[in-house]
C-alpha atoms as a PDB file:
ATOM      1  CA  UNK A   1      44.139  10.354  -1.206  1.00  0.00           C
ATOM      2  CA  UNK A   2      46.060   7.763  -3.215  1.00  0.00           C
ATOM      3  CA  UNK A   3      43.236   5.059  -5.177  1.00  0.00           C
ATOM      4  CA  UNK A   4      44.661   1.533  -4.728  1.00  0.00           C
ATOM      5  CA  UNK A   5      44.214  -0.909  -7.521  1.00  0.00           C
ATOM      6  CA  UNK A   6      42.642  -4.181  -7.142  1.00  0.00           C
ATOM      7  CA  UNK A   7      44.360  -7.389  -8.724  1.00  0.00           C
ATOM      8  CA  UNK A   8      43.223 -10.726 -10.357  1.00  0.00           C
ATOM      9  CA  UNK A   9      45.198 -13.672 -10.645  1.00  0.00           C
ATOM     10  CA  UNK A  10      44.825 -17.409 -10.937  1.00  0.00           C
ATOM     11  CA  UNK A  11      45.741 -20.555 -12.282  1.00  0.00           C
ATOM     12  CA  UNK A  12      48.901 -20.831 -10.439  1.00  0.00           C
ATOM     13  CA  UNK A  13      49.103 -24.463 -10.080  1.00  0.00           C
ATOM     14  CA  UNK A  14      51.594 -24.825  -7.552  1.00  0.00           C
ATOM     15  CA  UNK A  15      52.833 -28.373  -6.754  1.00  0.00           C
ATOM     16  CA  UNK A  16      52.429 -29.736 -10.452  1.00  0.00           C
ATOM     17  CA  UNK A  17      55.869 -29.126 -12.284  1.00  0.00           C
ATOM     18  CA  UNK A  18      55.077 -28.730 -15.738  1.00  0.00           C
ATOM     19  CA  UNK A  19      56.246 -26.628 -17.757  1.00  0.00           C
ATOM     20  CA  UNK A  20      58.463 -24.927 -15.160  1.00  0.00           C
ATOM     21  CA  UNK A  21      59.108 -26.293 -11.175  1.00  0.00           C
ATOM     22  CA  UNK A  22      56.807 -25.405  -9.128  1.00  0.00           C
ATOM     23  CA  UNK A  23      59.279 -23.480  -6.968  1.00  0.00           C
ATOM     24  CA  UNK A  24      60.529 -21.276  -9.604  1.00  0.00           C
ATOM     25  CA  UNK A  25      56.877 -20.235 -10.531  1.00  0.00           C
ATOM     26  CA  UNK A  26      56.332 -19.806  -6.807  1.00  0.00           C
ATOM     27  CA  UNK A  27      59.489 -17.621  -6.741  1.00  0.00           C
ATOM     28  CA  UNK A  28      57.458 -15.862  -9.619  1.00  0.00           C
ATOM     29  CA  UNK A  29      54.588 -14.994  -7.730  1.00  0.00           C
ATOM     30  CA  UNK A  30      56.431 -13.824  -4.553  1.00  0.00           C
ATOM     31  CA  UNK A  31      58.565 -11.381  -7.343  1.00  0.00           C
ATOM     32  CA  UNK A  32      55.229 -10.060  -8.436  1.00  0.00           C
ATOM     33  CA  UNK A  33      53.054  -9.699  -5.299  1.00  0.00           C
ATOM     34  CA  UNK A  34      55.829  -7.784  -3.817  1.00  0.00           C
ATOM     35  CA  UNK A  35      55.564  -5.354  -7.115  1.00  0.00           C
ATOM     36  CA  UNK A  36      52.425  -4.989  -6.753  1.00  0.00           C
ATOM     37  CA  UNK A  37      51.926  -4.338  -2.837  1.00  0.00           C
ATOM     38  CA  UNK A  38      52.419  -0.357  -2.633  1.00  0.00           C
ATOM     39  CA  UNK A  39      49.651   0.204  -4.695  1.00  0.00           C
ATOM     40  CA  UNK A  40      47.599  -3.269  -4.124  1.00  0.00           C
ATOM     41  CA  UNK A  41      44.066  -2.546  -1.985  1.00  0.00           C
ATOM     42  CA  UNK A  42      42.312  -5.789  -3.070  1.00  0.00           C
ATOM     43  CA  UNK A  43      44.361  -9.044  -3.949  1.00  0.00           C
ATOM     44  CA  UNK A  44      41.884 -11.761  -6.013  1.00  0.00           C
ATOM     45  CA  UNK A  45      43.061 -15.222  -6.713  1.00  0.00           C
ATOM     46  CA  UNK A  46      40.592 -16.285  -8.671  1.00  0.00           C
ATOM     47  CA  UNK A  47      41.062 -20.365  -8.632  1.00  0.00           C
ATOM     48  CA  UNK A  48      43.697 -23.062  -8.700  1.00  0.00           C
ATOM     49  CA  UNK A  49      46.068 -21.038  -7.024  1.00  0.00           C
ATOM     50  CA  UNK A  50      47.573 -24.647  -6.196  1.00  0.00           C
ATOM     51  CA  UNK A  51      47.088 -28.100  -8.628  1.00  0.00           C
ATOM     52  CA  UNK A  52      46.072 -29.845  -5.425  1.00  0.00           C
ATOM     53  CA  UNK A  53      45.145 -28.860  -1.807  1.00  0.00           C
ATOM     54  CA  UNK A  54      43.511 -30.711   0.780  1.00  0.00           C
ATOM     55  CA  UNK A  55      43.573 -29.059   4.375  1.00  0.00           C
ATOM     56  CA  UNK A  56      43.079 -31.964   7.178  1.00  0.00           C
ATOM     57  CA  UNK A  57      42.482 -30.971  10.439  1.00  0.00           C
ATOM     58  CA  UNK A  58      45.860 -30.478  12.293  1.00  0.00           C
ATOM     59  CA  UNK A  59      48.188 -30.310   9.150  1.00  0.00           C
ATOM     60  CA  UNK A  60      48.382 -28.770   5.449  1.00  0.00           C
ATOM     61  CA  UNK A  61      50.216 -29.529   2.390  1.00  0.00           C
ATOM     62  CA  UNK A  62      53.891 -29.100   2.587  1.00  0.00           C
ATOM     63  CA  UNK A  63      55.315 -26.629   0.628  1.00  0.00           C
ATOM     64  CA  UNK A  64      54.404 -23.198  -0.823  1.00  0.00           C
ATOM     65  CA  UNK A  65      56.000 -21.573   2.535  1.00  0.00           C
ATOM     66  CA  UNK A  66      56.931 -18.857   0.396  1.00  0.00           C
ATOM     67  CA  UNK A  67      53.678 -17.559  -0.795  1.00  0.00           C
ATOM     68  CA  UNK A  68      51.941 -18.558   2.014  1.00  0.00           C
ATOM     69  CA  UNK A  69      53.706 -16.077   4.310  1.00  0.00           C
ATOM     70  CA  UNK A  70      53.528 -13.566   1.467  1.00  0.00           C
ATOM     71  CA  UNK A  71      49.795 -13.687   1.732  1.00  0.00           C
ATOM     72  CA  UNK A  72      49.764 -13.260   5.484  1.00  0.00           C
ATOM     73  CA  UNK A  73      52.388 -10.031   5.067  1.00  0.00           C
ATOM     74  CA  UNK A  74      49.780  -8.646   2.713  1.00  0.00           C
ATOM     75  CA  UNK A  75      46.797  -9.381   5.585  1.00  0.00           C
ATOM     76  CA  UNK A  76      48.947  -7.711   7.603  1.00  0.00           C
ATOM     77  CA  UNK A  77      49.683  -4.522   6.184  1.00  0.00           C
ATOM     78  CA  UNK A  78      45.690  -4.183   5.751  1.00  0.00           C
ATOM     79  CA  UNK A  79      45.352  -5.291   2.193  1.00  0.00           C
ATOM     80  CA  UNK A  80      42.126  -7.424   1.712  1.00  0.00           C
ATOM     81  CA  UNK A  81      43.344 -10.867   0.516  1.00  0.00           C
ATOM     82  CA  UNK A  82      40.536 -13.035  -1.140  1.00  0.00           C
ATOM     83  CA  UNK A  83      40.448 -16.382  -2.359  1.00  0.00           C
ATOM     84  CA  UNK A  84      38.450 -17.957  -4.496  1.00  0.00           C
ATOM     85  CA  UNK A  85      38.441 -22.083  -4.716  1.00  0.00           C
ATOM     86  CA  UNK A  86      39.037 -23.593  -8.151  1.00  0.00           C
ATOM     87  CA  UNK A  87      38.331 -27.345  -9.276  1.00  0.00           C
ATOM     88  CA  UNK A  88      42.288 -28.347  -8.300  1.00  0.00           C
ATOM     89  CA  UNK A  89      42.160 -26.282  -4.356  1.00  0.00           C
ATOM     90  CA  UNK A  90      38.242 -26.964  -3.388  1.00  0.00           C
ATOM     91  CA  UNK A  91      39.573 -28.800  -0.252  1.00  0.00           C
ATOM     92  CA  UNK A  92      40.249 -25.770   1.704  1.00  0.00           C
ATOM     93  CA  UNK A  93      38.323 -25.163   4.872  1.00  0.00           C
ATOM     94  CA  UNK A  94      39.636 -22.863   7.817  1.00  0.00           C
ATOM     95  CA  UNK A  95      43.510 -22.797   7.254  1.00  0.00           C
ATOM     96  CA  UNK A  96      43.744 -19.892   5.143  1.00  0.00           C
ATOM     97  CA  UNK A  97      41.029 -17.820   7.397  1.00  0.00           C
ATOM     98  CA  UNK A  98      42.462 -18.632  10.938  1.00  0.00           C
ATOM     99  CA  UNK A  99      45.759 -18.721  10.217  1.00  0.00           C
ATOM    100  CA  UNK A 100      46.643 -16.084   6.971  1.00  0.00           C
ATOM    101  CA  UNK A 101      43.596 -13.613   7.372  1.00  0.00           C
ATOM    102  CA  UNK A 102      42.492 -14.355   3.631  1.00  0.00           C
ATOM    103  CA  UNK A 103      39.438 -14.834   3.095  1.00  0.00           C
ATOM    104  CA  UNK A 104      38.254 -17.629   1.484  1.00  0.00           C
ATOM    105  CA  UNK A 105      34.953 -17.965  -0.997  1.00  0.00           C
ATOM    106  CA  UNK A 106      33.227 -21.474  -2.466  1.00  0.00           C
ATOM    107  CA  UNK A 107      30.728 -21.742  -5.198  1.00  0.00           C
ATOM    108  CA  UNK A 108      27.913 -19.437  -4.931  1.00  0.00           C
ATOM    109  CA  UNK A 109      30.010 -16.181  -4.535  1.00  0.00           C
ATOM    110  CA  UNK A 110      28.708 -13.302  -6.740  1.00  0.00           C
ATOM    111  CA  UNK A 111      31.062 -10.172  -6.034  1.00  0.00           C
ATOM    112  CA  UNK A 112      30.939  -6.304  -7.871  1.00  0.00           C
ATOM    113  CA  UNK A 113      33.687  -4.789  -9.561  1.00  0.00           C
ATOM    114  CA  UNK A 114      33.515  -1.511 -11.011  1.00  0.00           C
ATOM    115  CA  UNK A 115      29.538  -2.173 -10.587  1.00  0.00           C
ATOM    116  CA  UNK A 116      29.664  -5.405 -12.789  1.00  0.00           C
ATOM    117  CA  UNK A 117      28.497  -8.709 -11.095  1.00  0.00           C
ATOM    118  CA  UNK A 118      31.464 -11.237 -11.429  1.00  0.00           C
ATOM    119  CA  UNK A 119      30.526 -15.013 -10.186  1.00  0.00           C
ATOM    120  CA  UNK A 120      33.201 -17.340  -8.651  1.00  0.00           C
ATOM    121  CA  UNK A 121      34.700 -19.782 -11.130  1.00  0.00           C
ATOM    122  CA  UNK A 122      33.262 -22.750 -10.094  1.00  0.00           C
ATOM    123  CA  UNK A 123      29.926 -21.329 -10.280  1.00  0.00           C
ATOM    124  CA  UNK A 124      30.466 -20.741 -13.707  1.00  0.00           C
ATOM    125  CA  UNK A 125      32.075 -24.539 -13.944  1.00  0.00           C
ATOM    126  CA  UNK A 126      28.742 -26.208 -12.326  1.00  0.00           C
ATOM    127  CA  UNK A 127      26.736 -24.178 -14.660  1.00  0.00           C
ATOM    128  CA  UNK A 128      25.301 -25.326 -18.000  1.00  0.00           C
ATOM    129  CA  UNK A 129      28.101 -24.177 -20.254  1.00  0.00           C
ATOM    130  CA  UNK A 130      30.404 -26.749 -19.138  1.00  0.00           C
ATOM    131  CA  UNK A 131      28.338 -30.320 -18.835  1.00  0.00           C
ATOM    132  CA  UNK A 132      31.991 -32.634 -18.102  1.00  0.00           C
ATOM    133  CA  UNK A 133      32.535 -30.782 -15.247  1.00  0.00           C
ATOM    134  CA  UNK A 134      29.741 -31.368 -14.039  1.00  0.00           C
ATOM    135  CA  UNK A 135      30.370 -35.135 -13.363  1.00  0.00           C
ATOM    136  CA  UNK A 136      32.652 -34.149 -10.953  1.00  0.00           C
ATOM    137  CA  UNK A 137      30.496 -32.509  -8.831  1.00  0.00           C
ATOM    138  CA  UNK A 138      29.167 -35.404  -6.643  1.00  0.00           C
ATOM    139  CA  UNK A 139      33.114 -35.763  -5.142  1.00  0.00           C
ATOM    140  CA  UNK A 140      33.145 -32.030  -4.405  1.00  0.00           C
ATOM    141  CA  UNK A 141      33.909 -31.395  -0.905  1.00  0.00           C
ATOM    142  CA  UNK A 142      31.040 -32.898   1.710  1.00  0.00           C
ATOM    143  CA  UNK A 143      31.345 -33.792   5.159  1.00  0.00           C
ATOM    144  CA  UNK A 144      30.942 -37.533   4.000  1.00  0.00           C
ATOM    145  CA  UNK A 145      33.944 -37.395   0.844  1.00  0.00           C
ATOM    146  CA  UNK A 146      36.016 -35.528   3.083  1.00  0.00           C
ATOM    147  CA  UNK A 147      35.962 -38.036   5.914  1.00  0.00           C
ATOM    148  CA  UNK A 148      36.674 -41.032   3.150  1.00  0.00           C
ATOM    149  CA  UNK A 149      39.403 -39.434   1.560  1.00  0.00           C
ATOM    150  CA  UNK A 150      41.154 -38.606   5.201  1.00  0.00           C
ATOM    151  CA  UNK A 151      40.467 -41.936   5.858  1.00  0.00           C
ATOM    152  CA  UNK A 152      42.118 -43.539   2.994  1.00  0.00           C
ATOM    153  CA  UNK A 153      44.936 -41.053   2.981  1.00  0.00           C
ATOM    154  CA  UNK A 154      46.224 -42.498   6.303  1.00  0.00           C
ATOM    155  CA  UNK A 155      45.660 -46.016   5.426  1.00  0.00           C
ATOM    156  CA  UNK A 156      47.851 -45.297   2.370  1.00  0.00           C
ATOM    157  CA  UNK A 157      50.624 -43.705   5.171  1.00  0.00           C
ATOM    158  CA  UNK A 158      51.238 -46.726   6.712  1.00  0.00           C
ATOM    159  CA  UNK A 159      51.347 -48.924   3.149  1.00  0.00           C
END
């Protein structure tokens, strides 16, 4: 029996186009993921996959079609897809479950690999190592910041 490898990536940052668009790096990624997919058994973004994400009820981000259906296609064929949330894509909820089969992890998430513990990055960003980014933490994604920010977004629509 063949051993599939398991990959780690992260810090994508689709939708900000600096240094390169965000397309071409998206083009990128698709290039990659579809050299790595004979011999991919576990697929890890590990954070900030996209600079900013926030999944409203009925409708998600344009864009990013590309690796979006990529991700599905690996579901698909059986390969276990998981995504960690960074600081820049904590405003995912069910999109990426229901609708790509990837399976999506918050803070909290300790997972093994090769029998070493690994923690989810923002567990490591609340932690006491990195104080700033911990004054963030109070407009991290809560029933009650969620709500305001949908909220304002469609006021701004209609501006």
């Amino acid at each position: 029996m063949e051993s599939k490898k398991i990959y780690l990536a992260s810090d994508f940052h689709l939708g900000l186009d600096i240094p390169e668009s965000s397309a071409v790096r998206e083009k990128k990624i698709v290039a990659w993921l579809d050299a790595i997919k004979a011999d991919c058994g576990q697929l890890y973004l590990v954070g900030d996959v996209f600079d900013f994400w926030f999944e409203y009820t009925a409708a998600i981000p344009k864009g990013h079609t590309r690796l979006l259906g990529k991700l599905a296609e690996f579901c698909d064929a059986g390969i276990e897809v998981s995504l960690f949330t960074g600081n820049h894509d904590m405003w995912m909820f069910e999109y990426f479950q229901k609708e790509l089969g990837v399976k999506l992890f918050k803070s909290g998430v300790e997972r093994q690999f090769l029998g070493n513990p690994i923690l989810s990055p923002m567990v490591m960003a609340w932690g006491p190592a990195i104080p700033v980014i911990k004054l963030s933490k109070p407009f991290s994604p809560t029933p009650f910041v969620s709500s305001y920010f949908i909220a304002c977004t469609q006021i701004w629509a209609w501006v």
